[in-house]
Protein backbone atom coordinates (compact mmCIF):
# COMPACT_ATOMS: atom_id res chain seq x y z
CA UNK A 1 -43.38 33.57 5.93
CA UNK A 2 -39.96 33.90 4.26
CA UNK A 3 -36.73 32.36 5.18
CA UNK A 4 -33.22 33.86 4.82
CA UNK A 5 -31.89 30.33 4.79
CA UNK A 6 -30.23 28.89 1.14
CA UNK A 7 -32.02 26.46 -0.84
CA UNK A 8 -29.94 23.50 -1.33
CA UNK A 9 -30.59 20.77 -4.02
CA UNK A 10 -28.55 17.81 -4.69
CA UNK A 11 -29.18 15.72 -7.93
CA UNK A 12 -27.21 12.42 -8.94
CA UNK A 13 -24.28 11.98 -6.75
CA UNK A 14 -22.71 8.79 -8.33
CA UNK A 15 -19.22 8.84 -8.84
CA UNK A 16 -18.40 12.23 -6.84
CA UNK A 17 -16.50 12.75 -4.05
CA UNK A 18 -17.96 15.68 -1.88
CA UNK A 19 -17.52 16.53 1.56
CA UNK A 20 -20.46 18.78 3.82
CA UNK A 21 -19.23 20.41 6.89
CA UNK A 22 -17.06 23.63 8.09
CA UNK A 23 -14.04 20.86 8.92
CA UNK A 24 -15.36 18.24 5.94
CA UNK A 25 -12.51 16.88 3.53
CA UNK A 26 -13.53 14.61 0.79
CA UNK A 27 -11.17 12.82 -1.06
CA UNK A 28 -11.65 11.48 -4.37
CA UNK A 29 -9.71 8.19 -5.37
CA UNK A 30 -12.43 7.69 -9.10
CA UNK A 31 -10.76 6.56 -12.37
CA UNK A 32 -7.86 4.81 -13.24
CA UNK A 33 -5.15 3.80 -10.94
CA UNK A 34 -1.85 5.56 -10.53
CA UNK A 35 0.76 5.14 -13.20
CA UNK A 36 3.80 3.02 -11.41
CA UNK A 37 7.15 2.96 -12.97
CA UNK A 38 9.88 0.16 -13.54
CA UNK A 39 10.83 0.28 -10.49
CA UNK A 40 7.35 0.24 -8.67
CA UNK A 41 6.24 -3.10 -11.26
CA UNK A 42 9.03 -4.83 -10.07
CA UNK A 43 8.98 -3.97 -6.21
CA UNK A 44 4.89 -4.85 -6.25
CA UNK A 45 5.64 -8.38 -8.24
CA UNK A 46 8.73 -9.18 -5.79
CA UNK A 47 6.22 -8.29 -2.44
CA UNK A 48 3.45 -10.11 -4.29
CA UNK A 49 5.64 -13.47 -4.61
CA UNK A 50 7.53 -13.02 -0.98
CA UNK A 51 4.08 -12.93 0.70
CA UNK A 52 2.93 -16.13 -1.43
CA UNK A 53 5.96 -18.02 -0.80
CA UNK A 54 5.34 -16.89 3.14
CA UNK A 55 2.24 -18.43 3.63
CA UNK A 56 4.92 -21.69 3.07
CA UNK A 57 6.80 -21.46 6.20
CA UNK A 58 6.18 -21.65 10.08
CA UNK A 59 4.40 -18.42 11.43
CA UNK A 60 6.85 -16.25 13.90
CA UNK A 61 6.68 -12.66 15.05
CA UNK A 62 9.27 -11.88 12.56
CA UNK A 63 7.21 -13.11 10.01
CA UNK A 64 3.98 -11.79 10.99
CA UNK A 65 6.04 -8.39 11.23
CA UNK A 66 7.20 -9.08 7.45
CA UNK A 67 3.34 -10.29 6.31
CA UNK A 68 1.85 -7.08 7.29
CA UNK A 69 4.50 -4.86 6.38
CA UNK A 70 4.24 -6.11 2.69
CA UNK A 71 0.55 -6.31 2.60
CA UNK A 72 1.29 -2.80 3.33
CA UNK A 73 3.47 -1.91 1.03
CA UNK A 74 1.04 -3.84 -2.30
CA UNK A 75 -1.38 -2.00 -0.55
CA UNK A 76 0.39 1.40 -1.11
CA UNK A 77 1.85 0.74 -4.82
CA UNK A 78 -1.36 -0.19 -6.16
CA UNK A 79 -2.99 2.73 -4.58
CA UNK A 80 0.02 5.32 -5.13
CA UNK A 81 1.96 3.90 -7.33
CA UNK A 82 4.82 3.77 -5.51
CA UNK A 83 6.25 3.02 -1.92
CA UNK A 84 7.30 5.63 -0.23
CA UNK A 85 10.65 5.35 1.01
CA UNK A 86 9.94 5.48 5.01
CA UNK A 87 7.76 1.73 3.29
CA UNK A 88 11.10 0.68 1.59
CA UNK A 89 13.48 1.70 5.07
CA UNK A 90 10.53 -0.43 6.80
CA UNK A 91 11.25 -3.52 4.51
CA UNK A 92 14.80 -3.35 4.67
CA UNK A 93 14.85 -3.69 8.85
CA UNK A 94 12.38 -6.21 8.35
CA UNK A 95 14.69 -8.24 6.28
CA UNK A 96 17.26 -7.93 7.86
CA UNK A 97 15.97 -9.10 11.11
CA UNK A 98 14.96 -11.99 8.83
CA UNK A 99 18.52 -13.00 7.92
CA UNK A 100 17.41 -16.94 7.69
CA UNK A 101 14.62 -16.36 5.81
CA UNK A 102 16.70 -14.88 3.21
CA UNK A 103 18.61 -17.61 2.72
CA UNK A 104 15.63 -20.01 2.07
CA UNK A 105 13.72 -17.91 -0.04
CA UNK A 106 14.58 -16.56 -3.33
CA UNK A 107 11.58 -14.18 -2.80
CA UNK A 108 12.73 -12.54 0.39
CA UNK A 109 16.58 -12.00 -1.62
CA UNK A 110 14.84 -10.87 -4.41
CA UNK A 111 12.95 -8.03 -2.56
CA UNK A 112 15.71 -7.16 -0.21
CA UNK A 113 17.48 -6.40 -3.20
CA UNK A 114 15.04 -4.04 -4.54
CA UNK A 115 14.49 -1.90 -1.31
CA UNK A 116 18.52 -1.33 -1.34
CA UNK A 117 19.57 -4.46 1.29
């Protein structure tokens, strides 16, 4: 008895990105990460150093709000390269609501000056 029905045969699968499925998507993020300019170093080492000098001051919404938002945006330079600017608009309200914090830390001036504050 004879099928009409393809053979299928999958062999070593490491480091592929496939997807099986009429609606499947498979995205591939294998290799190096994405090039980030000037710009992008500088934003990443600014959000890097606001969020270590935050874990020095009292917790608030406002700075729970800021904590995620630039856990966030590392999170989308280092896998992008870059933050997009609806990230940087995000940043800037943020830090602005944060007025006092400015003030105290170097950090937050230092990043509100990058995303255009």
């Amino acid at each position: 008895m004879t099928t009409d029905e393809p053979n299928v045969s999958i062999g070593d699968v490491s480091h592929s990105t496939f997807a099986i499925g009429s609606h499947a998507r498979a995205v591939g993020h294998h290799g190096t990460a994405p090039q980030r300019d000037e710009a992008a170093e500088e934003l990443l080492k600014a959000v890097r150093e606001l969020r270590a000098d935050l874990t020095r001051v009292r917790a608030s919404e406002e700075t729970d709000a800021l904590r995620a938002a630039l856990e966030e945006t590392e999170e989308e330079i280092t896998r992008t390269g870059r933050a997009a600017p609806s990230r940087r608009e995000r940043l800037r309200e943020l830090l602005t609501d944060s007025q006092t914090l400015l003030s105290v830390l170097a950090s937050a001036g230092a990043v509100a000056g990058l995303v255009g504050l």
